[in-house]
C-alpha atoms as a PDB file:
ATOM      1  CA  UNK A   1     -21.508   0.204  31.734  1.00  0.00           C
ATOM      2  CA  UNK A   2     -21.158   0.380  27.634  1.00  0.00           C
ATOM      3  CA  UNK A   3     -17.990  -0.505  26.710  1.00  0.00           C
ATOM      4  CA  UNK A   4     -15.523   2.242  25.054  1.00  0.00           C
ATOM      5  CA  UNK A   5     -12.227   1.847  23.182  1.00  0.00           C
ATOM      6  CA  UNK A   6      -9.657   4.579  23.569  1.00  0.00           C
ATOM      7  CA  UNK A   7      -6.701   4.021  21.401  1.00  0.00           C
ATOM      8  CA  UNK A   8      -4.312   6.570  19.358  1.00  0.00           C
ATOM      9  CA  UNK A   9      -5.705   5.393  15.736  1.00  0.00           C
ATOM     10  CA  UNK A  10      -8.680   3.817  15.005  1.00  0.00           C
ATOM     11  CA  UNK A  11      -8.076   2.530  11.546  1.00  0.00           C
ATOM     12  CA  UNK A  12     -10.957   1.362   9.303  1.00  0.00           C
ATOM     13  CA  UNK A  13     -10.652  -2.751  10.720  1.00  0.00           C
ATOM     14  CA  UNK A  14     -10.791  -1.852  14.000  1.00  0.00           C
ATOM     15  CA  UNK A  15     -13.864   0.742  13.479  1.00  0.00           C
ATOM     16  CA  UNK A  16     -15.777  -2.032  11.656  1.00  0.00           C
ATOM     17  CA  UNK A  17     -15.206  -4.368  14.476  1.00  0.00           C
ATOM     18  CA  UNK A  18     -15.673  -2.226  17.151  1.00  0.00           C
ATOM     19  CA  UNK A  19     -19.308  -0.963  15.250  1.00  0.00           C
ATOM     20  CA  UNK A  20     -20.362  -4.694  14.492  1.00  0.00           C
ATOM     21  CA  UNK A  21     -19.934  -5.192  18.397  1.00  0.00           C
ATOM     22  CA  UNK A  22     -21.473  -2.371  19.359  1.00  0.00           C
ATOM     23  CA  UNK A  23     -18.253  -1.261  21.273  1.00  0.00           C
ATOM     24  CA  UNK A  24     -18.213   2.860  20.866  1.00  0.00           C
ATOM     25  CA  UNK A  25     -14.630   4.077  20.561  1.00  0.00           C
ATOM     26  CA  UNK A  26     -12.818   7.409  20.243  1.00  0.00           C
ATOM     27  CA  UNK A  27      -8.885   8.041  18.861  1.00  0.00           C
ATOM     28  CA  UNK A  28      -6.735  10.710  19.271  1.00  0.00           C
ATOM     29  CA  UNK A  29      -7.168  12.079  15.605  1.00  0.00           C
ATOM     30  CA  UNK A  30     -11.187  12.390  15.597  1.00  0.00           C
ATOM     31  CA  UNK A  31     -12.554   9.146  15.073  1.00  0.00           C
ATOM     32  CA  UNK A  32     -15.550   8.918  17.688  1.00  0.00           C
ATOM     33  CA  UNK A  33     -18.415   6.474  17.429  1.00  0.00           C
ATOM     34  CA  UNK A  34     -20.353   6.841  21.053  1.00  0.00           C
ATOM     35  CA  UNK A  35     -23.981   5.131  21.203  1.00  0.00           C
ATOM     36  CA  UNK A  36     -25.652   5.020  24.058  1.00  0.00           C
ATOM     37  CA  UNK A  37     -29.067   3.422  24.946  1.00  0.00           C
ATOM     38  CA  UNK A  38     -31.306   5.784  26.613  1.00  0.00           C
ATOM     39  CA  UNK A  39     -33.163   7.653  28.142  1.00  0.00           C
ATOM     40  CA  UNK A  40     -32.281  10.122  27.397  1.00  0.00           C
ATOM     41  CA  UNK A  41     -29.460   8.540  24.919  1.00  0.00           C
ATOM     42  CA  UNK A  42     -26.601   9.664  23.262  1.00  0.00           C
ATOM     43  CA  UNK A  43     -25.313   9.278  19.892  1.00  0.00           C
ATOM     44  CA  UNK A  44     -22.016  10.959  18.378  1.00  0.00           C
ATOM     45  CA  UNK A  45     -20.304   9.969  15.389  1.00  0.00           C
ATOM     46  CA  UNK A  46     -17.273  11.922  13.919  1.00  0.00           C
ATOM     47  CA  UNK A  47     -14.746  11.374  11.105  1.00  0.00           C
ATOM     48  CA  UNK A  48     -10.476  11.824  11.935  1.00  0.00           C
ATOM     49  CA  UNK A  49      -7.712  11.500   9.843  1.00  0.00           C
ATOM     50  CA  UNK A  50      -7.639   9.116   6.680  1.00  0.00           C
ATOM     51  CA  UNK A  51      -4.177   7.730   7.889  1.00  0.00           C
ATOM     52  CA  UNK A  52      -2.849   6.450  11.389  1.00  0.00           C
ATOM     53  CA  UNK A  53      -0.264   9.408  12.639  1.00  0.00           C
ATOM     54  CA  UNK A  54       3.456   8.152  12.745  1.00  0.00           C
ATOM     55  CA  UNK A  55       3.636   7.107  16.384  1.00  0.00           C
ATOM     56  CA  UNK A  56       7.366   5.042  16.513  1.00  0.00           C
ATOM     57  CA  UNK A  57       7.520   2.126  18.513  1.00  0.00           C
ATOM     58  CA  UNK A  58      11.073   2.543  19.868  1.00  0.00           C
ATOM     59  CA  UNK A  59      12.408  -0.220  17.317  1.00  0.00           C
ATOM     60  CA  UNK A  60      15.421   1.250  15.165  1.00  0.00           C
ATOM     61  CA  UNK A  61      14.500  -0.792  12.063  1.00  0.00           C
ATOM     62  CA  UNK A  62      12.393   0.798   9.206  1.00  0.00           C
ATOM     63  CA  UNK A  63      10.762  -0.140   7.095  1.00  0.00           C
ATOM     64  CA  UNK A  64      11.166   1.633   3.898  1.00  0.00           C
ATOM     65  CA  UNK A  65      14.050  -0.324   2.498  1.00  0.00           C
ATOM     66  CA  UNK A  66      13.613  -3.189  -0.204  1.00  0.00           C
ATOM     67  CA  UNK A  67      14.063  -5.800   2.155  1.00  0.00           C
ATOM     68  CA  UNK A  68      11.257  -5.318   4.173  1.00  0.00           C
ATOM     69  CA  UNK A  69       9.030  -4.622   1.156  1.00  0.00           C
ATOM     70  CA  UNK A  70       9.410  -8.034   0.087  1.00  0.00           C
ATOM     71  CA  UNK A  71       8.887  -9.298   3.572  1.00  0.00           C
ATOM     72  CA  UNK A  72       5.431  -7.247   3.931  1.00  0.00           C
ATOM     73  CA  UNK A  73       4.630  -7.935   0.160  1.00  0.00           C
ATOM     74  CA  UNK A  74       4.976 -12.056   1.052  1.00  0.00           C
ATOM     75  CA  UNK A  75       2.813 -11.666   3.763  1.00  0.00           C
ATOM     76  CA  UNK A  76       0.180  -9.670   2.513  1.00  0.00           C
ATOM     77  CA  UNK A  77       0.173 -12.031   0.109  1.00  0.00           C
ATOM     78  CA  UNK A  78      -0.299 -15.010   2.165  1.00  0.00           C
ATOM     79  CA  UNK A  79      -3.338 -17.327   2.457  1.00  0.00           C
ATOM     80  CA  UNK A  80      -5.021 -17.488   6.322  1.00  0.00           C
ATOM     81  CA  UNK A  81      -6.015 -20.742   6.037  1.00  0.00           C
ATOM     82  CA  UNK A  82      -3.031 -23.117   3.879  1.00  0.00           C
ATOM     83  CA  UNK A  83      -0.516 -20.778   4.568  1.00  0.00           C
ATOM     84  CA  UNK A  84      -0.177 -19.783   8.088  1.00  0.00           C
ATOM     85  CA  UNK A  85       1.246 -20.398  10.628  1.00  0.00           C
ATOM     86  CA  UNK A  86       4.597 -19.898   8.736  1.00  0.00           C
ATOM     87  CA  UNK A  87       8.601 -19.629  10.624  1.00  0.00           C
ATOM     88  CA  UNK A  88      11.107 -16.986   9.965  1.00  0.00           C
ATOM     89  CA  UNK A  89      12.679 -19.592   7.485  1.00  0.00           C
ATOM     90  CA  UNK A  90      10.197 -20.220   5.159  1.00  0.00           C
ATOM     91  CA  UNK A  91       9.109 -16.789   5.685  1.00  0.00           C
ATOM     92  CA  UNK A  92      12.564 -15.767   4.371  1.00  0.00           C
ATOM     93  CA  UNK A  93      12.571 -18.136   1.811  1.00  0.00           C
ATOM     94  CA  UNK A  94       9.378 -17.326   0.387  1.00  0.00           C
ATOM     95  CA  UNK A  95      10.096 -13.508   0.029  1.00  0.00           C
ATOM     96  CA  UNK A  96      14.027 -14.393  -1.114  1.00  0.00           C
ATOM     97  CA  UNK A  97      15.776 -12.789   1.567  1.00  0.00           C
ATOM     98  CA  UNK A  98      17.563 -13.763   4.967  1.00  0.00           C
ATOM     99  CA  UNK A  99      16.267 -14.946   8.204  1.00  0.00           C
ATOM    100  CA  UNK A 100      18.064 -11.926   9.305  1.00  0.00           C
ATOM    101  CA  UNK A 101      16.131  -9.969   7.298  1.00  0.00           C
ATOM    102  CA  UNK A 102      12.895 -11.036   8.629  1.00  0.00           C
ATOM    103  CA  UNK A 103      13.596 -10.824  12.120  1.00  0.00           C
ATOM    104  CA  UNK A 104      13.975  -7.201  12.081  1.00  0.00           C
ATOM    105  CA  UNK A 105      10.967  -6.805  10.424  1.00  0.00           C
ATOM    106  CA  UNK A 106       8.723  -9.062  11.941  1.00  0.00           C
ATOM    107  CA  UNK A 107       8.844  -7.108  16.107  1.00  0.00           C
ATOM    108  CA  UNK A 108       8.070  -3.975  14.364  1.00  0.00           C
ATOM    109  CA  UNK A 109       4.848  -5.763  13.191  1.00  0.00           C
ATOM    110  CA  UNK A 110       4.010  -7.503  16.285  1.00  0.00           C
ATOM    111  CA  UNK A 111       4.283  -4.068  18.352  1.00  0.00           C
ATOM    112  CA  UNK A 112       1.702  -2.213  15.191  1.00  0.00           C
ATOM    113  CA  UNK A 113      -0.622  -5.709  15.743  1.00  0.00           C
ATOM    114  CA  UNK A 114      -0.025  -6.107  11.995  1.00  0.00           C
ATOM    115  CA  UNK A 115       0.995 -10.011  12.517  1.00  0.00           C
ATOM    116  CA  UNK A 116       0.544 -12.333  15.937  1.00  0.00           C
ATOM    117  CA  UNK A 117       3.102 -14.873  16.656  1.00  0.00           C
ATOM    118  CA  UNK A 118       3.551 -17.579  19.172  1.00  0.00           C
ATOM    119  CA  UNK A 119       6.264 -18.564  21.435  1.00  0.00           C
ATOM    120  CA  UNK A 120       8.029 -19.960  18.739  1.00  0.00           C
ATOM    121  CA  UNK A 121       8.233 -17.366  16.896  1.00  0.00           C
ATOM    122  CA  UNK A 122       5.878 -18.892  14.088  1.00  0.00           C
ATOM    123  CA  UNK A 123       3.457 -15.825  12.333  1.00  0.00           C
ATOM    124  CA  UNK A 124      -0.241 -17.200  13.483  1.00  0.00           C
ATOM    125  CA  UNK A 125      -2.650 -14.372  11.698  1.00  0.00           C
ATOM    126  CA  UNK A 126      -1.741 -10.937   9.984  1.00  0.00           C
ATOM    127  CA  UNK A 127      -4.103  -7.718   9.333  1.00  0.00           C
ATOM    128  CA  UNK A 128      -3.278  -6.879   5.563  1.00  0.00           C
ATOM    129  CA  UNK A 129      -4.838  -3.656   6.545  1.00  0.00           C
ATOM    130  CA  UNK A 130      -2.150  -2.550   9.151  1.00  0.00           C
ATOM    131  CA  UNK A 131       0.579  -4.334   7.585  1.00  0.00           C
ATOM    132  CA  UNK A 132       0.083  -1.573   5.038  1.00  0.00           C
ATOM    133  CA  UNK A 133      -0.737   1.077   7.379  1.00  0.00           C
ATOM    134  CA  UNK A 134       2.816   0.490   9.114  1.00  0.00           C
ATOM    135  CA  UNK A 135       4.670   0.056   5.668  1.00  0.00           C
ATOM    136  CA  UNK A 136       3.243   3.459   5.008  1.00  0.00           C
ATOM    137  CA  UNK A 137       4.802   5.223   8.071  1.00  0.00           C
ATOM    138  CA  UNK A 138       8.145   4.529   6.619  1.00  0.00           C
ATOM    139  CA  UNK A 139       7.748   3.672   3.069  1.00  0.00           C
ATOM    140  CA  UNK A 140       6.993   6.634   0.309  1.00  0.00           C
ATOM    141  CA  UNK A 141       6.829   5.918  -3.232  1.00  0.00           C
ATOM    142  CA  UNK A 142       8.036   9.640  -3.901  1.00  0.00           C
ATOM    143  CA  UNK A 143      10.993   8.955  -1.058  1.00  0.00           C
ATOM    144  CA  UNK A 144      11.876   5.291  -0.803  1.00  0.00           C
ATOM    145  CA  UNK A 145      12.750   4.253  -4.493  1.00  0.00           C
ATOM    146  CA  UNK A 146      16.204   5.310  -6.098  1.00  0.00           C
ATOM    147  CA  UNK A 147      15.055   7.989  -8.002  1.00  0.00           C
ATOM    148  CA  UNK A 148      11.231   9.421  -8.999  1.00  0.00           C
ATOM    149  CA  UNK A 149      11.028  11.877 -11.570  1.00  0.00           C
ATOM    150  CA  UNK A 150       7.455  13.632 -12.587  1.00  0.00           C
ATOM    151  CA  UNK A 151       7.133  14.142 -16.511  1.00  0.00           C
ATOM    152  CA  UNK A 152       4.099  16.101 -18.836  1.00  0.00           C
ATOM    153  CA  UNK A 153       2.450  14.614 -21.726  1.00  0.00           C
ATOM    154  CA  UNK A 154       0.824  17.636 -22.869  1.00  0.00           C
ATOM    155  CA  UNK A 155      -2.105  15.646 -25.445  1.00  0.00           C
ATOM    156  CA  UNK A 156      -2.827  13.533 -21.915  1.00  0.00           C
ATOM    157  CA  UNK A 157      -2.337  10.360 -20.982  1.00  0.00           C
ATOM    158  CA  UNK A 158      -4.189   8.083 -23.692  1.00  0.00           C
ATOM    159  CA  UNK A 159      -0.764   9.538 -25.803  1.00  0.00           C
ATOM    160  CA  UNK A 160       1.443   7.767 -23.677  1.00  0.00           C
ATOM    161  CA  UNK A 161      -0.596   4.469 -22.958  1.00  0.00           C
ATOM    162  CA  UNK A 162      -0.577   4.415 -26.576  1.00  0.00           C
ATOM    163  CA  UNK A 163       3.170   4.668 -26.930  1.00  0.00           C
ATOM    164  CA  UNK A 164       3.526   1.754 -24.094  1.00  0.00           C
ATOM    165  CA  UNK A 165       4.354  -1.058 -26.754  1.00  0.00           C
ATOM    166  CA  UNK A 166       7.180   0.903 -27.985  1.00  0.00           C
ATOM    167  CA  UNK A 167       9.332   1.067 -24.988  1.00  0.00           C
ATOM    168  CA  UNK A 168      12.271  -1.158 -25.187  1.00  0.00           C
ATOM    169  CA  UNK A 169      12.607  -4.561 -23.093  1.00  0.00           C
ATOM    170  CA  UNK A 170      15.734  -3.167 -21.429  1.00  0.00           C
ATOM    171  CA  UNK A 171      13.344  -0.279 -19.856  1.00  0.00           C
ATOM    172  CA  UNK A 172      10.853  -2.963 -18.361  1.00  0.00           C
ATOM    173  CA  UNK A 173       8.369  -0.533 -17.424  1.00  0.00           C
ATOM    174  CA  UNK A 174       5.927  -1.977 -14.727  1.00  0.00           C
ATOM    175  CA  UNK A 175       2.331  -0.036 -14.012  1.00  0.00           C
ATOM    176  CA  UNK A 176       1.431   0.823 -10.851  1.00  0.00           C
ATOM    177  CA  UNK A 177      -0.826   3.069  -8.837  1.00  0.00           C
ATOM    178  CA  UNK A 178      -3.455   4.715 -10.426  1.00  0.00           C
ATOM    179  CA  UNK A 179      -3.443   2.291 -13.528  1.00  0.00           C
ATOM    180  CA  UNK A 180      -3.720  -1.067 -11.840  1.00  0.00           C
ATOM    181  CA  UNK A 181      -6.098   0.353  -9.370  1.00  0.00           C
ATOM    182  CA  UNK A 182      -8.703   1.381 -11.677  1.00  0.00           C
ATOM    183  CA  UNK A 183      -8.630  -2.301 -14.028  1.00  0.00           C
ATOM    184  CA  UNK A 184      -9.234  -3.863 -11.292  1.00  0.00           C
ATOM    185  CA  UNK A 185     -11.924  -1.957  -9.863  1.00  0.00           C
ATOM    186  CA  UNK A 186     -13.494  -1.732 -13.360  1.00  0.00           C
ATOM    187  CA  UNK A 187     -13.158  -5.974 -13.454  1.00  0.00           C
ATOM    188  CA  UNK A 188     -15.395  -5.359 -10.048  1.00  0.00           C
ATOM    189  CA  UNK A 189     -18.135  -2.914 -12.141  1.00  0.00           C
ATOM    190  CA  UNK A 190     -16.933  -0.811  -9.604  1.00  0.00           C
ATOM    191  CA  UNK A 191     -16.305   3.346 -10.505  1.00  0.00           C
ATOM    192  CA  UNK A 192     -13.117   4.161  -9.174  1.00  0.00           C
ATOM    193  CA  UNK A 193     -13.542   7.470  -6.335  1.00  0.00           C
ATOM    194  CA  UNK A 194     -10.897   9.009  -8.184  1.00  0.00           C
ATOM    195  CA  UNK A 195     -10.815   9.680 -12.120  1.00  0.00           C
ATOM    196  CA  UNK A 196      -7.685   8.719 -13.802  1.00  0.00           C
ATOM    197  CA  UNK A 197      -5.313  11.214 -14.160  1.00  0.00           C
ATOM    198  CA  UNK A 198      -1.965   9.875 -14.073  1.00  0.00           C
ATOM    199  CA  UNK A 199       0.067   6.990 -15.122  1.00  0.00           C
ATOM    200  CA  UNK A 200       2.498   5.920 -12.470  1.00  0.00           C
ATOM    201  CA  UNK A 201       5.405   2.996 -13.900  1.00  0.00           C
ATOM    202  CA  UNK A 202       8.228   1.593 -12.445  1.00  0.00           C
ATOM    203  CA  UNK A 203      11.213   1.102 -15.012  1.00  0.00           C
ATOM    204  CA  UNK A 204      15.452  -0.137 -14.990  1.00  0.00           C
ATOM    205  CA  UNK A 205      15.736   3.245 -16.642  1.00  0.00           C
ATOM    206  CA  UNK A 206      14.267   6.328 -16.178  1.00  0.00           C
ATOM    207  CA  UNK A 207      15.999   8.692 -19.021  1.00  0.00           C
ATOM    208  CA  UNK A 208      15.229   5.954 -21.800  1.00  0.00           C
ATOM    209  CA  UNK A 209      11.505   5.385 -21.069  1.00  0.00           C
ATOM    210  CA  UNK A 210      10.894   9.176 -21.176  1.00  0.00           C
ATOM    211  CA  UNK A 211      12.883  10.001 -24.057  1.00  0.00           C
ATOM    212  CA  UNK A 212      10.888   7.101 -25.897  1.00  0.00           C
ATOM    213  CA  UNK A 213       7.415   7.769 -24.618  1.00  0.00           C
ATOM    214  CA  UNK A 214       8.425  11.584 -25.848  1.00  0.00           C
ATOM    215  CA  UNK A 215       7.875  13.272 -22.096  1.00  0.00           C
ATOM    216  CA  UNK A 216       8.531  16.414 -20.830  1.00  0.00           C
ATOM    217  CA  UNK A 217       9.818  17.012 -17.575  1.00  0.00           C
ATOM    218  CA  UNK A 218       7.147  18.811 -15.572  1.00  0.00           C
ATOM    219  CA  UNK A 219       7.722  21.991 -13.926  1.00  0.00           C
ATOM    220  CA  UNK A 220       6.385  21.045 -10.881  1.00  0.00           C
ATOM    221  CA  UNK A 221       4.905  18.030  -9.432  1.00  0.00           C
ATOM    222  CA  UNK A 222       1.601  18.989  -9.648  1.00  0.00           C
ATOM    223  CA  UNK A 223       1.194  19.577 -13.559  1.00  0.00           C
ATOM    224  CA  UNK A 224       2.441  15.768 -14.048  1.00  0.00           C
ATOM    225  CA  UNK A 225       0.569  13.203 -15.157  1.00  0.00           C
ATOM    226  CA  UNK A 226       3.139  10.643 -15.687  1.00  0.00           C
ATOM    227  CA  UNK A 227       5.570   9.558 -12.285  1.00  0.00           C
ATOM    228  CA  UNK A 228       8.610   7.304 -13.754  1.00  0.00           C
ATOM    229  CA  UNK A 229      10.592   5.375 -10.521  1.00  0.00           C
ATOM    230  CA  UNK A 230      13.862   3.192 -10.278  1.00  0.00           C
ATOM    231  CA  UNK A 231      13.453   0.728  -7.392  1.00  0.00           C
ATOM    232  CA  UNK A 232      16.335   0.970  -5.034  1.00  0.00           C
ATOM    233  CA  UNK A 233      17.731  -1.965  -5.981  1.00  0.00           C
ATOM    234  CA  UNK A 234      17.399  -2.951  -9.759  1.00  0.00           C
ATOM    235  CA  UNK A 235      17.641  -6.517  -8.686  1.00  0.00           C
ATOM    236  CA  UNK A 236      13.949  -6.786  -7.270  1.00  0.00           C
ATOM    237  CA  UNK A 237      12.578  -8.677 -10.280  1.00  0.00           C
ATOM    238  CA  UNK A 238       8.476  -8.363  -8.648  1.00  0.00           C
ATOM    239  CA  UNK A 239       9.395  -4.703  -9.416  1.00  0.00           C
ATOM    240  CA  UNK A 240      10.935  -5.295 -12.607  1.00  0.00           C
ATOM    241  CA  UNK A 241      10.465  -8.329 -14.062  1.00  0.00           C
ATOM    242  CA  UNK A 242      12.987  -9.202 -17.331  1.00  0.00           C
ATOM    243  CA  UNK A 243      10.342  -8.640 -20.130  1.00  0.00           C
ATOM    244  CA  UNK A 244       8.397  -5.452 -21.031  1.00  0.00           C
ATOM    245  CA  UNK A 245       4.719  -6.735 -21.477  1.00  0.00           C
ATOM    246  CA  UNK A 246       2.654  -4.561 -19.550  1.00  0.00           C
ATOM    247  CA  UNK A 247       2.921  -6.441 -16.303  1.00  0.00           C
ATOM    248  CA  UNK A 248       1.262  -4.978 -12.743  1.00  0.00           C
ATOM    249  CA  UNK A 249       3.391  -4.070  -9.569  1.00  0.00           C
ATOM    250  CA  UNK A 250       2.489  -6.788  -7.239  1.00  0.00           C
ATOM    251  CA  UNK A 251      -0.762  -6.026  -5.554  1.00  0.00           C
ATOM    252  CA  UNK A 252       0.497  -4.798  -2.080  1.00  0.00           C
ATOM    253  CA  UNK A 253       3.000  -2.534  -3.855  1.00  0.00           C
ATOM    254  CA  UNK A 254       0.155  -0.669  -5.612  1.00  0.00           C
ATOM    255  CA  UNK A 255      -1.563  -0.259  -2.474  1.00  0.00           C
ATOM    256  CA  UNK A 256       1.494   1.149  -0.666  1.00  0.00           C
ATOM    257  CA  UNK A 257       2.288   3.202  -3.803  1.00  0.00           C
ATOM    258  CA  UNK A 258      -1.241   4.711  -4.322  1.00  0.00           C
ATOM    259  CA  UNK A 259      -1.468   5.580  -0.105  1.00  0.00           C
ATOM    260  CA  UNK A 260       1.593   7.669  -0.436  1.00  0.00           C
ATOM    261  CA  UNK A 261       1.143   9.202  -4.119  1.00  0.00           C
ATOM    262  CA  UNK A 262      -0.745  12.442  -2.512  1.00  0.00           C
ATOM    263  CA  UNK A 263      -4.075  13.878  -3.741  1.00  0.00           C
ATOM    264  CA  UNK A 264      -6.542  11.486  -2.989  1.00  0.00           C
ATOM    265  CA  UNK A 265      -5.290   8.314  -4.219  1.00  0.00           C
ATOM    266  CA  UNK A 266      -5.152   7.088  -0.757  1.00  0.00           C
ATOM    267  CA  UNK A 267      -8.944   7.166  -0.882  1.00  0.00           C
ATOM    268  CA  UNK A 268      -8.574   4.836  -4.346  1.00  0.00           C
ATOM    269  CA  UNK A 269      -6.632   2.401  -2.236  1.00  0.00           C
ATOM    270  CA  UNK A 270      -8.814   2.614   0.443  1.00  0.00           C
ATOM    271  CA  UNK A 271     -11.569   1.758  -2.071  1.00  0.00           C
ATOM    272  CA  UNK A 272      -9.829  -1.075  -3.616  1.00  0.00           C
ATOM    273  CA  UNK A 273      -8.931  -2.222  -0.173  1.00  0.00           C
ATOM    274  CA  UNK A 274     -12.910  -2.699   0.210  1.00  0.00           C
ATOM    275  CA  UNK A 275     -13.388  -4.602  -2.841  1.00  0.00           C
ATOM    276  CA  UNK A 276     -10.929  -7.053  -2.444  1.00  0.00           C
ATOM    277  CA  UNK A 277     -12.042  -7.800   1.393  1.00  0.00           C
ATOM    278  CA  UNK A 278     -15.657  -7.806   0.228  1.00  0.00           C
ATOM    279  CA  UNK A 279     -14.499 -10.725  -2.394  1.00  0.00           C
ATOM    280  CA  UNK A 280     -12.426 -12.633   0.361  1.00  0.00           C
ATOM    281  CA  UNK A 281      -9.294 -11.544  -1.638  1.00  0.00           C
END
């Protein structure tokens, strides 16, 4: 008989596989590939949701705090080949936070199939796909950081890049999102799927960036175009480095950020996500 996969979420790595194997498969949110050689034959394809459905594994431990950012950040980061397998320790060290740290994060992984481990304990291969996919359940760039506020810049956004140079050091804005997303696809010669229409930044403070990039506060999320957010913890220097020049949210960040922004930026990640797996990022 053909083989068929029946699984809650079938995100976008396992779909590949599963079509490059000739496996058919069906989730519980609409995803169906079925192909069947004939006669007569059979041969249904459908589309389900964009996102995998927050399913929780019974662990206690989220992972929306700044802790296990770092963690997930480090090892999205991480190279298959010279880097892995790596311990809890170096793991730790690497991302600059406890063992303890990462061995809260690190079952909630396993149990997603985000990371393998051995007996030891040691991380053998990770899927920077579902890493991000389970960040996501928890993790919301509108929810997660200290405080988000959503501002206007009535003459558009080209004001406000303009106005970038200005800011102060002590504001140490930090792009990312939409921003980042789109230089890098446009490094590719790649069209971004989503036209740029607003500027999301990190910053130490949110009151002094606006007042000096002359925003308004928008009267409802929808009619901003500029999203200014305080990290939980001010400390994180990937999130806000000590000099204001422009710099990019570390990669994974702007993934995580542009997958739970709304609208259809998760598509722009998704795209991005494609790129850099098509260069062997």
């Amino acid at each position: 008989m053909p083989p068929l996969l029946l699984i809650d979420y079938a995100n976008k790595a396992i779909r590949t596989e599963c079509e490059a194997q000739g496996v058919s498969y069906a989730d519980s949110t609409g995803w169906v590939a079925l192909n069947a050689a004939g006669p007569p034959g059979l041969y249904v394809k459908t589309q389900g949701a964009p996102r995998s459905p927050v399913v929780r594994d019974g662990s206690i431990n989220r992972l929306d705090g700044p802790g296990a950012g770092k963690v997930i950040r480090t090892l999205w980061e991480l190279n298959d080949g010279s880097h892995l397998p790596r311990g809890v320790r170096e793991l730790a060290a690497e991302a600059g936070v406890s063992p303890g740290t990462v061995s809260k994060v690190l079952p909630v992984l396993e149990s997603f199939g985000a990371i393998e481990r051995d007996g030891s304990g040691r991380i053998l291969k990770r899927d920077r796909r579902l890493l991000l996919e389970r960040w996501v359940q928890d993790y919301s760039f509108a929810k997660s950081n200290a405080r988000v506020e959503w501002f206007l810049e009535p003459r558009g956004i080209d004001q406000v890049l303009r106005k970038i140079p200005s800011v102060p050091d002590a504001n140490r804005l930090v792009m990312t999102g939409p921003l980042v997303a789109r230089r890098r696809l446009n490094g590719r010669g790649t069209i971004p799927v989503v036209p740029l229409a607003t500027l999301a930044y990190y910053t130490a403070d949110i009151d002094g960036a606006a007042a000096t990039l002359g925003l308004q506060k928008a009267p409802n999320r929808g009619a901003a175009n500029i999203v200014l957010a305080e990290p939980r913890r001010s400390q994180d220097s990937a999130l806000l480095p000590p000099a204001n020049l422009e710099r990019e949210a570390p990669l994974p960040q702007v993934l995580a950020d542009l997958m739970t922004l709304g609208g259809r930026y998760p598509e722009l990640a998704d795209q991005l996500l494609d790129q850099l797996e098509q260069g062997n990022e």
